[in-house]
N, C-alpha and C. Protein backbone atom coordinates (compact mmCIF):
# COMPACT_ATOMS: atom_id res chain seq x y z
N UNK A 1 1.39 -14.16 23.13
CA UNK A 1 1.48 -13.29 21.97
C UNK A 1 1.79 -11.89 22.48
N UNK A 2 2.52 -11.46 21.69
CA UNK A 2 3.31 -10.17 22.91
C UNK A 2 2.91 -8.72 21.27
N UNK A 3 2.39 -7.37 22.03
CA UNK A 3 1.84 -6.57 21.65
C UNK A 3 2.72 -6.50 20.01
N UNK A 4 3.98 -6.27 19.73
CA UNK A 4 4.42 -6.40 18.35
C UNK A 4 3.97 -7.78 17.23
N UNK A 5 3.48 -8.43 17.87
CA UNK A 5 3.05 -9.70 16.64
C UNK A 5 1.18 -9.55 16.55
N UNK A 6 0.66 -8.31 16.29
CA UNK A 6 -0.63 -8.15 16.48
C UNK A 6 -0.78 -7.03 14.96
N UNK A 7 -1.59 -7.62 14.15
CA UNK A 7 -1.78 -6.53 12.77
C UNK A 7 -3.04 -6.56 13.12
N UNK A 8 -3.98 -5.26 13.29
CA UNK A 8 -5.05 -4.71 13.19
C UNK A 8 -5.32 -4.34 12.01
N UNK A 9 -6.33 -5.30 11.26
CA UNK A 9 -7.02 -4.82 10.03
C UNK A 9 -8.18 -4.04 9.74
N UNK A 10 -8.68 -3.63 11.11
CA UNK A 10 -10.10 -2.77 11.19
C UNK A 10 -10.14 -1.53 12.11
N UNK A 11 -11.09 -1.36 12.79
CA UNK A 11 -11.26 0.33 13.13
C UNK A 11 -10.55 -0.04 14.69
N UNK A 12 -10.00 -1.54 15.28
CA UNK A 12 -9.69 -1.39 16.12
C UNK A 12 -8.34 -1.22 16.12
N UNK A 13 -7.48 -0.55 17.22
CA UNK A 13 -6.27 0.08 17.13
C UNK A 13 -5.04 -0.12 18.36
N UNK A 14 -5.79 -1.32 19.10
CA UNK A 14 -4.62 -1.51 19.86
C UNK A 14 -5.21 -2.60 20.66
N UNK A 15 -4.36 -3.82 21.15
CA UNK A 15 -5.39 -4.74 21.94
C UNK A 15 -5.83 -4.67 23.08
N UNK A 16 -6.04 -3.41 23.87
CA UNK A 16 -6.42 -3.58 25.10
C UNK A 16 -8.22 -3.12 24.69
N UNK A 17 -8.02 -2.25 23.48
CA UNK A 17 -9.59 -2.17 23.19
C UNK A 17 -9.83 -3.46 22.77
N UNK A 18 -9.02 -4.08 21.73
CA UNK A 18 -9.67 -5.44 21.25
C UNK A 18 -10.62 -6.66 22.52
N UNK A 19 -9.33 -6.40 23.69
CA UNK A 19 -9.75 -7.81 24.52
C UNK A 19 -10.80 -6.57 25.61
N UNK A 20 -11.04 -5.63 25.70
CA UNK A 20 -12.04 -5.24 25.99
C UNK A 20 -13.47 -5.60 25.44
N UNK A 21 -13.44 -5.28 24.59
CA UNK A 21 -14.49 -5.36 23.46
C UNK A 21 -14.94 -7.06 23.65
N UNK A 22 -13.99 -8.17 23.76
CA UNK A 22 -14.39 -9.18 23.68
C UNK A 22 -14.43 -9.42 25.52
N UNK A 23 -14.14 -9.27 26.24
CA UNK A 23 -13.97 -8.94 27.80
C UNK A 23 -13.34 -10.47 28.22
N UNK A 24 -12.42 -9.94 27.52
CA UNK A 24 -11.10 -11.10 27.74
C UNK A 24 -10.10 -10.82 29.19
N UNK A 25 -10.04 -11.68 29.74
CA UNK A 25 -8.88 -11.69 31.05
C UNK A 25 -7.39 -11.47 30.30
N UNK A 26 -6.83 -11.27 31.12
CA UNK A 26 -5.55 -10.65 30.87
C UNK A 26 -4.88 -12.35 30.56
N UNK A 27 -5.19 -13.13 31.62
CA UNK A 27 -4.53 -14.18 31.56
C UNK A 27 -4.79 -14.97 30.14
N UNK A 28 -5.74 -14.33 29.22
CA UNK A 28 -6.55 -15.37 28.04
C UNK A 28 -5.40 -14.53 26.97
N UNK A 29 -5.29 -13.11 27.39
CA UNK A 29 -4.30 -12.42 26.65
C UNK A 29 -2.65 -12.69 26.48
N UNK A 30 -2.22 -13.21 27.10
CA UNK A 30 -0.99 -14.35 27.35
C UNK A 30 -1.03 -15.83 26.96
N UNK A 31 -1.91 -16.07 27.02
CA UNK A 31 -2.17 -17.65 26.39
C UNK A 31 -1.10 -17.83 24.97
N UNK A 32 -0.72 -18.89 25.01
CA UNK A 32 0.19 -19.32 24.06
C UNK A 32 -1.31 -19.34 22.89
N UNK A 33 -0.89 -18.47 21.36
CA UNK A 33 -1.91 -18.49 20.44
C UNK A 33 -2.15 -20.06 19.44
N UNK A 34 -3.23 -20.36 18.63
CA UNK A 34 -3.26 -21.56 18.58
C UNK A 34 -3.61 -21.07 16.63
N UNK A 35 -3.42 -21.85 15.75
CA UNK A 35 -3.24 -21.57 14.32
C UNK A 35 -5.01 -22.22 14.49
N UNK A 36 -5.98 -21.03 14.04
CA UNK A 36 -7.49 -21.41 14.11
C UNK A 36 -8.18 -22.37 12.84
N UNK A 37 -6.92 -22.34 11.43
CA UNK A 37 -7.52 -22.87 10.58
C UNK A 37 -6.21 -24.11 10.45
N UNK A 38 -6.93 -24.97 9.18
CA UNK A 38 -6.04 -26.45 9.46
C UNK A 38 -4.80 -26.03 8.02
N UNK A 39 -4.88 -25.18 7.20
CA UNK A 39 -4.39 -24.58 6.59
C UNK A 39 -3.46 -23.25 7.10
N UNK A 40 -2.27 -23.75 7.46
CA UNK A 40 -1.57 -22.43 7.95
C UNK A 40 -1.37 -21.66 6.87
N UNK A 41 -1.42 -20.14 7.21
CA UNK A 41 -1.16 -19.21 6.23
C UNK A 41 0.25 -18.58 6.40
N UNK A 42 0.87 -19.05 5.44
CA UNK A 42 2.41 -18.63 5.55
C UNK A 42 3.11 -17.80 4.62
N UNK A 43 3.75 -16.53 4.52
CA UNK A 43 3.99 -15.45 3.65
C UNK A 43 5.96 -15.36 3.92
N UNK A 44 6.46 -15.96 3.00
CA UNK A 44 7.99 -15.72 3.04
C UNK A 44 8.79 -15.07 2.41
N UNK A 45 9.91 -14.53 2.83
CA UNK A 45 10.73 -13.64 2.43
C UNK A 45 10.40 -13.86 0.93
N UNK A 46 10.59 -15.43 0.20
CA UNK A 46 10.83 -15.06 -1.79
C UNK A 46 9.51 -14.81 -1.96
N UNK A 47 8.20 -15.04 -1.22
CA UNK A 47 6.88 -14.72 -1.72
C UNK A 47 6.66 -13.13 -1.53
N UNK A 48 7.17 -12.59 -0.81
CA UNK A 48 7.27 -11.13 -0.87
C UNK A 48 7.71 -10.54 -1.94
N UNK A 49 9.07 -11.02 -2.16
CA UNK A 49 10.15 -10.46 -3.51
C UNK A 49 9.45 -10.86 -4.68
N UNK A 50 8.35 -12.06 -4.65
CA UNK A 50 7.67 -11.95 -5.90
C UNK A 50 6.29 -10.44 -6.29
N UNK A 51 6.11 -11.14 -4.98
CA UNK A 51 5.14 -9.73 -5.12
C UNK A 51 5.28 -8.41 -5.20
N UNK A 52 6.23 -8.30 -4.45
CA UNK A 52 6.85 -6.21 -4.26
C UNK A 52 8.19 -6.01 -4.75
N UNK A 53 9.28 -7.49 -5.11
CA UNK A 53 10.30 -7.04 -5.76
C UNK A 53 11.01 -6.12 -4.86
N UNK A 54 12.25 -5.55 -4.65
CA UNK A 54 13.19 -5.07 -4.02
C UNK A 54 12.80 -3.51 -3.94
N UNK A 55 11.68 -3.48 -3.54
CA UNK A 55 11.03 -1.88 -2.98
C UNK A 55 12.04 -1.10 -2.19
N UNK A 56 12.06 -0.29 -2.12
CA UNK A 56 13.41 0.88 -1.69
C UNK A 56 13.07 1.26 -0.07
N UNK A 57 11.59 2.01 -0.30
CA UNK A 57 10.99 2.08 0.83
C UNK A 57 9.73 1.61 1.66
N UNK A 58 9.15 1.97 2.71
CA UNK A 58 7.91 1.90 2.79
C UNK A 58 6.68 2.67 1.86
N UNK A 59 7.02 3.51 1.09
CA UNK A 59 6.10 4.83 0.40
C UNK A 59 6.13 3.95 -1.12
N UNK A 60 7.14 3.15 -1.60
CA UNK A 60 7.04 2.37 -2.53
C UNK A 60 6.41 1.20 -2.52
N UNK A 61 6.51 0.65 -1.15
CA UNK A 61 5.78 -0.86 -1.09
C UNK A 61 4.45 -0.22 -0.79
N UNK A 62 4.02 0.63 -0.52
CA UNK A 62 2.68 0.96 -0.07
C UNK A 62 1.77 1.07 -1.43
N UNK A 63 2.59 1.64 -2.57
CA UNK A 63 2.15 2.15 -3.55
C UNK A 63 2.44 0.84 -4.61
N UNK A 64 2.79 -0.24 -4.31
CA UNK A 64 3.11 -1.25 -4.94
C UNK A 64 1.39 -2.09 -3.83
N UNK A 65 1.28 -2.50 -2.56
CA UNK A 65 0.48 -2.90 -2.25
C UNK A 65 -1.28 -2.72 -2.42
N UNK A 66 -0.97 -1.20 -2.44
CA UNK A 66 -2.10 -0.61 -2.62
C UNK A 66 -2.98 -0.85 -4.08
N UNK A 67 -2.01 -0.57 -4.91
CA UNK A 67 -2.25 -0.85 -6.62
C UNK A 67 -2.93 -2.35 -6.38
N UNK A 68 -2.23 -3.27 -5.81
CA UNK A 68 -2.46 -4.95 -5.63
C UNK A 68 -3.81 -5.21 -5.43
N UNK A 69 -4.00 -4.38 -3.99
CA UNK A 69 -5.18 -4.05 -3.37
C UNK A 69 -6.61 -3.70 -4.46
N UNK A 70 -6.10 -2.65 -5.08
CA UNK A 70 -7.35 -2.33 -5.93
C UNK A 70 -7.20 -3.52 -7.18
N UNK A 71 -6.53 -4.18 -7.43
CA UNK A 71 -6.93 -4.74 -8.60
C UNK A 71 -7.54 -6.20 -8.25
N UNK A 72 -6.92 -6.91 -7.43
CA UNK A 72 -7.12 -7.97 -7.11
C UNK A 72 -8.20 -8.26 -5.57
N UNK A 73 -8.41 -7.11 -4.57
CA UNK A 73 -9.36 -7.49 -3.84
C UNK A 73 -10.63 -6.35 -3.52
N UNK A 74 -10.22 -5.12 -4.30
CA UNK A 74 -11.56 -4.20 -3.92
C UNK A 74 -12.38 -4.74 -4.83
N UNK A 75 -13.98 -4.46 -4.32
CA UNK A 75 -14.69 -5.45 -5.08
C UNK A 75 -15.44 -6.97 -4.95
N UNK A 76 -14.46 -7.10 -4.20
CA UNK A 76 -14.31 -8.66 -4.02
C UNK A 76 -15.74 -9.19 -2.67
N UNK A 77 -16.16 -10.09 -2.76
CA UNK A 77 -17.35 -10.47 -1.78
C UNK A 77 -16.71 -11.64 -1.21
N UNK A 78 -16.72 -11.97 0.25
CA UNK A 78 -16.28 -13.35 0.87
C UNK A 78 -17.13 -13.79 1.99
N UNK A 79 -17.09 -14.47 2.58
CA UNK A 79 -17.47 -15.61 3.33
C UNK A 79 -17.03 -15.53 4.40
N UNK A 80 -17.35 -15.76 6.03
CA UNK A 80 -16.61 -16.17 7.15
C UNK A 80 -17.15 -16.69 7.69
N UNK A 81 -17.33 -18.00 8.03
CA UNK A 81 -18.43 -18.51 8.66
C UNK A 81 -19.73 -18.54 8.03
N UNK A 82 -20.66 -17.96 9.08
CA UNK A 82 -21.90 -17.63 9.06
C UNK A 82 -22.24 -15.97 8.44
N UNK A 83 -21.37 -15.43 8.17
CA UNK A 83 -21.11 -13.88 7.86
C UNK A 83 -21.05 -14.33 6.51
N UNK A 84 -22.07 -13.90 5.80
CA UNK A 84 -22.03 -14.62 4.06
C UNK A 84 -21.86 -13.03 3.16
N UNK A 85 -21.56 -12.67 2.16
CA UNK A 85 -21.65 -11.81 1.32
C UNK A 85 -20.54 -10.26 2.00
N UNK A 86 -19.65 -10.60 2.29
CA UNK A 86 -19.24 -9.37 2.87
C UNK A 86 -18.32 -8.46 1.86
N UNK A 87 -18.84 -7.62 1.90
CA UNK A 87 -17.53 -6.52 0.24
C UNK A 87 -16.82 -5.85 0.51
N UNK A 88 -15.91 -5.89 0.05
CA UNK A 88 -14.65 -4.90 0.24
C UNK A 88 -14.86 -4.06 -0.84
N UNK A 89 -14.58 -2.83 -0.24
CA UNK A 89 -15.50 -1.30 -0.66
C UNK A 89 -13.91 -0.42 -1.07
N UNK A 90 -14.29 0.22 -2.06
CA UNK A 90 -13.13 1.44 -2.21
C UNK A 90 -12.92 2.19 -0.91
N UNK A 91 -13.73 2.22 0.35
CA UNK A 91 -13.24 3.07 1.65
C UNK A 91 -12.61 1.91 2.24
N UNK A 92 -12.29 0.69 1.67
CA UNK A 92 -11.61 -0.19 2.48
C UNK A 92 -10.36 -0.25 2.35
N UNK A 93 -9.79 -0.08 0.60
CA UNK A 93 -8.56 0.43 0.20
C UNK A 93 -8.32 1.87 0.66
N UNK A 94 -9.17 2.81 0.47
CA UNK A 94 -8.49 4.16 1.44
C UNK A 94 -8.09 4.24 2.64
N UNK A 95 -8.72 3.21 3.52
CA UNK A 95 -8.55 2.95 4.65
C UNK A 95 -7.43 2.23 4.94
N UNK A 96 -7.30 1.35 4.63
CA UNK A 96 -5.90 0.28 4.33
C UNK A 96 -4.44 1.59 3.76
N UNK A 97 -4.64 2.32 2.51
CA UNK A 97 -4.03 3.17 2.36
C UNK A 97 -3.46 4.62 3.92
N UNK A 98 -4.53 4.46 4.04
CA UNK A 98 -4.66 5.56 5.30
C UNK A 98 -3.78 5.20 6.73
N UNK A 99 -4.10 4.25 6.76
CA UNK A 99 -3.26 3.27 8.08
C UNK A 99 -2.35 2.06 7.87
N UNK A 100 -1.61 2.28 6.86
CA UNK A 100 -0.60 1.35 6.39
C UNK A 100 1.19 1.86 7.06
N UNK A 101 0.69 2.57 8.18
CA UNK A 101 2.09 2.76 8.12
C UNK A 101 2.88 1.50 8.95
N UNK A 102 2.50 0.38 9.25
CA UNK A 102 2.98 -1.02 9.66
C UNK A 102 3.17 -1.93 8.07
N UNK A 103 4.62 -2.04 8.44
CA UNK A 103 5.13 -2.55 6.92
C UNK A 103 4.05 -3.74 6.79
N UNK A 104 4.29 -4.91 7.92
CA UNK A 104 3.69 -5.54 7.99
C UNK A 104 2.00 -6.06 7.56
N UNK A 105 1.10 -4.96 7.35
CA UNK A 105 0.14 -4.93 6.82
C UNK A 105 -0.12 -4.41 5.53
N UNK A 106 1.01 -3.95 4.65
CA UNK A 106 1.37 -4.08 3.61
C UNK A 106 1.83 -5.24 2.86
N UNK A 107 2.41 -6.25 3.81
CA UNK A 107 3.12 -7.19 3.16
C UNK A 107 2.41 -8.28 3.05
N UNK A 108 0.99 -8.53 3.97
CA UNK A 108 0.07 -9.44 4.06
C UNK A 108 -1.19 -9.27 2.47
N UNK A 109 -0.49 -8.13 2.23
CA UNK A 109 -2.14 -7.75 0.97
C UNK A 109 -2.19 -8.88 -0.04
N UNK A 110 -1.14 -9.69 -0.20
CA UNK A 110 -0.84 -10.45 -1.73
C UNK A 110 -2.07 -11.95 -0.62
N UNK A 111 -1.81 -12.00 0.13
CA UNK A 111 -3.09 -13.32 1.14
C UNK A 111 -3.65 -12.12 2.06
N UNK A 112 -4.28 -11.18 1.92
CA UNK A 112 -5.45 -10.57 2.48
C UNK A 112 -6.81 -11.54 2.45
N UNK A 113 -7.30 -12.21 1.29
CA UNK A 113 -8.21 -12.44 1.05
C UNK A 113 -8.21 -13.88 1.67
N UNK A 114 -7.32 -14.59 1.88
CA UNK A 114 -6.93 -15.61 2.16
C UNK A 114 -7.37 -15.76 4.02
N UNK A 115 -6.80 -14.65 4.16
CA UNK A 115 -6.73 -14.43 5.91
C UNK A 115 -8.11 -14.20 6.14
N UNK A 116 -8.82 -13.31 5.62
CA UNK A 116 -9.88 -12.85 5.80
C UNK A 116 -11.08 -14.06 5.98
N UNK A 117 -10.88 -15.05 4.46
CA UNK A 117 -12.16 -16.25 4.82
C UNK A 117 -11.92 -17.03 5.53
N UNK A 118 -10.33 -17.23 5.96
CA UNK A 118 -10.20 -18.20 7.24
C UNK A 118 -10.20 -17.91 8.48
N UNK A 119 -10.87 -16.85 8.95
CA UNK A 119 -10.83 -16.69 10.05
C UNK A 119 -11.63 -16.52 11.21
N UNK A 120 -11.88 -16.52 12.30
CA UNK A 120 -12.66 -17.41 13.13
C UNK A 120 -13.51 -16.30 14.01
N UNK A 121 -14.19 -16.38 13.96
CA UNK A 121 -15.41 -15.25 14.15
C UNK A 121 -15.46 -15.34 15.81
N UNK A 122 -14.92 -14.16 16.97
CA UNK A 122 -15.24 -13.47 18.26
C UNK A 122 -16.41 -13.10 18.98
N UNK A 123 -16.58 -12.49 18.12
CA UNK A 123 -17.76 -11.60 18.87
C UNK A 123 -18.64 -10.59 17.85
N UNK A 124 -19.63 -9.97 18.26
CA UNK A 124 -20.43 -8.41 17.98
C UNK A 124 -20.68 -7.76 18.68
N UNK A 125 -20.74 -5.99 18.24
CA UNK A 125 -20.93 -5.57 19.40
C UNK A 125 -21.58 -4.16 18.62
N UNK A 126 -22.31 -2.90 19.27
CA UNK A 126 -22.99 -2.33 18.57
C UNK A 126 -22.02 -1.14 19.34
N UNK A 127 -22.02 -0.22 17.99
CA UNK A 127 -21.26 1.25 18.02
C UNK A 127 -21.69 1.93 19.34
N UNK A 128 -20.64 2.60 19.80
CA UNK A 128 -21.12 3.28 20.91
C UNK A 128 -21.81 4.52 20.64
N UNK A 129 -22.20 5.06 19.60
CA UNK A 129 -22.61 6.31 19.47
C UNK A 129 -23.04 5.92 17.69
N UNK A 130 -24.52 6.51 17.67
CA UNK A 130 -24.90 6.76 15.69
C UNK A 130 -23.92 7.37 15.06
N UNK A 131 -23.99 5.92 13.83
CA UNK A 131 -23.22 6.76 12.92
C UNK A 131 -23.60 6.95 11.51
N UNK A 132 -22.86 8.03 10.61
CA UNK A 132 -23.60 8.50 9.81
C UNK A 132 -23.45 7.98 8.43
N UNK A 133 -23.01 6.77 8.92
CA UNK A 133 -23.01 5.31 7.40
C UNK A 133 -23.71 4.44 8.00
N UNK A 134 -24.69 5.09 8.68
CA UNK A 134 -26.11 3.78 9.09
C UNK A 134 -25.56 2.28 9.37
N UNK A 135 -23.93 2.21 10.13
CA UNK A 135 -23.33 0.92 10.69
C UNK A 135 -24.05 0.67 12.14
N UNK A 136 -25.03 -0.77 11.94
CA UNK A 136 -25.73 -0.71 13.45
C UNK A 136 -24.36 -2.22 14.08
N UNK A 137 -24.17 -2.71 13.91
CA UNK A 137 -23.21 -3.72 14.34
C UNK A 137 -22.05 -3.76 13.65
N UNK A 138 -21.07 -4.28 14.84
CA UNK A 138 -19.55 -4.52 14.36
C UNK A 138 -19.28 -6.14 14.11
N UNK A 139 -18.90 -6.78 14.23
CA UNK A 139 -18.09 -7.95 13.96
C UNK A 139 -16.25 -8.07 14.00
N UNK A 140 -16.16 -8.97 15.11
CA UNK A 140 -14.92 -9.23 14.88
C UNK A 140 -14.09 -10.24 15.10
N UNK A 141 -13.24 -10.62 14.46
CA UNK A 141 -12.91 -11.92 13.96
C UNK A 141 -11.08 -11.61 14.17
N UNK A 142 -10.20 -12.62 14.18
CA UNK A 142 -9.49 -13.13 14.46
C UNK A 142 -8.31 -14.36 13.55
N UNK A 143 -7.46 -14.40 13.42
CA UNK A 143 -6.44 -15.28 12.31
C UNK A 143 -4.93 -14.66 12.93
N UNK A 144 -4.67 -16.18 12.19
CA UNK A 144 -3.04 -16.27 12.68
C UNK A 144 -2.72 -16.72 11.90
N UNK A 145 -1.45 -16.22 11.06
CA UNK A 145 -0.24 -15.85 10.16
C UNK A 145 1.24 -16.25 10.55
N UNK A 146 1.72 -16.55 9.68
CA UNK A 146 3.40 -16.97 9.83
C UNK A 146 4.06 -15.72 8.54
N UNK A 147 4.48 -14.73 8.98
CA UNK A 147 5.22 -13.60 8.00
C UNK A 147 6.74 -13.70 8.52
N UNK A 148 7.42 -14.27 7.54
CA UNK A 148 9.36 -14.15 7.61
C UNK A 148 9.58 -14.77 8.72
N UNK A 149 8.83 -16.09 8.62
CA UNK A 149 8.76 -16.73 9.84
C UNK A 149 8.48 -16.38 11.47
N UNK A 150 7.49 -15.88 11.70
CA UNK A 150 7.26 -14.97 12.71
C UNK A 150 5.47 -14.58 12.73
N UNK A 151 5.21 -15.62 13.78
CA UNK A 151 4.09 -16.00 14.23
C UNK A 151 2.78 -14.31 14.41
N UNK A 152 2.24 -13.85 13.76
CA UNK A 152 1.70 -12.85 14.50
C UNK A 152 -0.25 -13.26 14.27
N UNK A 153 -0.96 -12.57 14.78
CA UNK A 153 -2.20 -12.67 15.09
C UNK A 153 -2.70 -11.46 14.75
N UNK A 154 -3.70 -11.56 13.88
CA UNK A 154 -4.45 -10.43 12.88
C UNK A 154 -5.64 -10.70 13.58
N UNK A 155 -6.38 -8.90 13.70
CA UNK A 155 -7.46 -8.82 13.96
C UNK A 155 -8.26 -8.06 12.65
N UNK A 156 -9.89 -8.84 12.74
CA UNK A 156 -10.18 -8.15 11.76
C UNK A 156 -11.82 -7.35 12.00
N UNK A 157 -12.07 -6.52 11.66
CA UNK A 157 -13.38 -5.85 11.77
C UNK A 157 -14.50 -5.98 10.83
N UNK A 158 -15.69 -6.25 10.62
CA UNK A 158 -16.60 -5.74 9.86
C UNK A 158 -17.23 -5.20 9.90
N UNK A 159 -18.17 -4.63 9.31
CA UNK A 159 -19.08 -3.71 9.83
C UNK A 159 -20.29 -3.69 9.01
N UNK A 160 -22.02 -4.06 9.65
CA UNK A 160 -23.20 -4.62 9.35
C UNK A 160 -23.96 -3.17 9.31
N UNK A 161 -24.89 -2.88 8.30
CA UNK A 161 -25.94 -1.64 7.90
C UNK A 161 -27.01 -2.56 8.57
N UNK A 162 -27.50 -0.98 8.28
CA UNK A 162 -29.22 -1.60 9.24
C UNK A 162 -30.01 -1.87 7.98
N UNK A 163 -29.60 -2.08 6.76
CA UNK A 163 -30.04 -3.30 6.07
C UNK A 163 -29.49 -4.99 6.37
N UNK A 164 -28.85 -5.22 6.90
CA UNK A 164 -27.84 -5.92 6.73
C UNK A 164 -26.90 -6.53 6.02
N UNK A 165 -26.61 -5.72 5.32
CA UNK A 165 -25.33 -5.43 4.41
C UNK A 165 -24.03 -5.36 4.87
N UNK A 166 -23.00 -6.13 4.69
CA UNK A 166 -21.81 -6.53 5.62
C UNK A 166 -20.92 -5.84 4.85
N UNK A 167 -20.02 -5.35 5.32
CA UNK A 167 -18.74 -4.42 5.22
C UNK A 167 -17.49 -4.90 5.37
N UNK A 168 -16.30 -5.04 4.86
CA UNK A 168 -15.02 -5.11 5.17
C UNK A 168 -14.23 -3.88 5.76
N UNK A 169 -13.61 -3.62 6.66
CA UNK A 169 -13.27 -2.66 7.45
C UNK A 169 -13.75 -1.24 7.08
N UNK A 170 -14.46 -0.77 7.33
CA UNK A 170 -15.28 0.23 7.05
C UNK A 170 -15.08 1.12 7.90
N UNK A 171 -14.58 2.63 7.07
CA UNK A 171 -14.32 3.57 7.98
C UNK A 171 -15.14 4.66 8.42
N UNK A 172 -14.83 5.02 9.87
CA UNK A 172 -15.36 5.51 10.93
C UNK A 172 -16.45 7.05 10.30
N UNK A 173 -17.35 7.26 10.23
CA UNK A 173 -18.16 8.64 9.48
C UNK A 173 -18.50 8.50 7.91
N UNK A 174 -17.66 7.68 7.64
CA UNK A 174 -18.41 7.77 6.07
C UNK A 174 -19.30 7.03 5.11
N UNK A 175 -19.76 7.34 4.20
CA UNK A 175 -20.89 7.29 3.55
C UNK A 175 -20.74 5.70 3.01
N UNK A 176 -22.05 4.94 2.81
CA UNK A 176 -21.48 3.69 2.00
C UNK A 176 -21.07 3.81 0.10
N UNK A 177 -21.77 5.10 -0.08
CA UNK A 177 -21.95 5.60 -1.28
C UNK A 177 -20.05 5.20 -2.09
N UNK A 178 -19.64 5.31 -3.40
CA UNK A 178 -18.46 4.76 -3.54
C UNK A 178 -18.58 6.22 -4.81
């Protein structure tokens, strides 16, 4: 899996932190990738054009995804495994808004939710420093996608309160308050 077929859906931002974080060998990082669920998730050129229609630019599909985003998954509670009740929070759409400049993670929003419960749980690991949305653990998880025919591997983040209250990508300093 070569660094362009990699969508980061959480606070992590490039895979050498990712396979850090999980303290992956370089050689595990080359490994031919393997589809983790028995349901491939596949997103094609006419399933796009249904969803975003002949968008002009990126600043239009963003604002076409984003809208998607709030209606159909902020709000929303899912499942991963053993990770039961997790919500996707209005700082999850700002966040998504905030770091959308990969078309590609725009174009996945119409099966966001899709990717998200199928996917196969890594590791945890605890913040390196307090933070001031009381996040004591991370979570991170893993899925593989077929977009315009073109294999890529999504990473995904959560993030656990010291209630234990589970988070969908939850951003870095802020409040859980909405």
């Amino acid at each position: 899996m070569n660094k362009q077929n990699i969508i980061f859906l959480g606070i992590i931002n490039n895979s050498e932190e990712f396979y850090e974080i999980f303290k992956l060998s370089q050689q595990e990082l080359n490994e031919e990738p393997v589809i983790y669920n028995d349901k491939k998730i596949i997103i094609t050129e006419e399933e796009i054009k249904q969803y975003f229609g002949n968008y002009k630019d990126i600043k239009e599909l963003r604002e076409i995804a984003i809208k998607y985003f709030a209606n159909n998954i902020q709000g929303k509670i899912f499942d991963i495994d053993k990770f039961k009740n997790i919500r996707i929070s209005r700082n999850a759409r700002d966040r998504y808004r905030k770091y959308s400049v990969d078309e590609r993670k725009l174009l996945i929003v119409p099966k966001l939710l899709v990717i998200l419960k199928t996917a196969e749980y890594k590791t945890s690991s605890k913040p390196y420093k307090e933070r001031k949305d009381k996040i004591s653990m991370f979570h991170y998880f893993t899925n593989k996608l077929i977009l315009k025919k073109e294999l890529y591997e999504v990473y995904i983040t959560t993030g656990e309160d010291e209630n234990g209250n589970l988070f969908y990508d939850l951003d870095k300093n802020k409040t859980l308050e909405e």
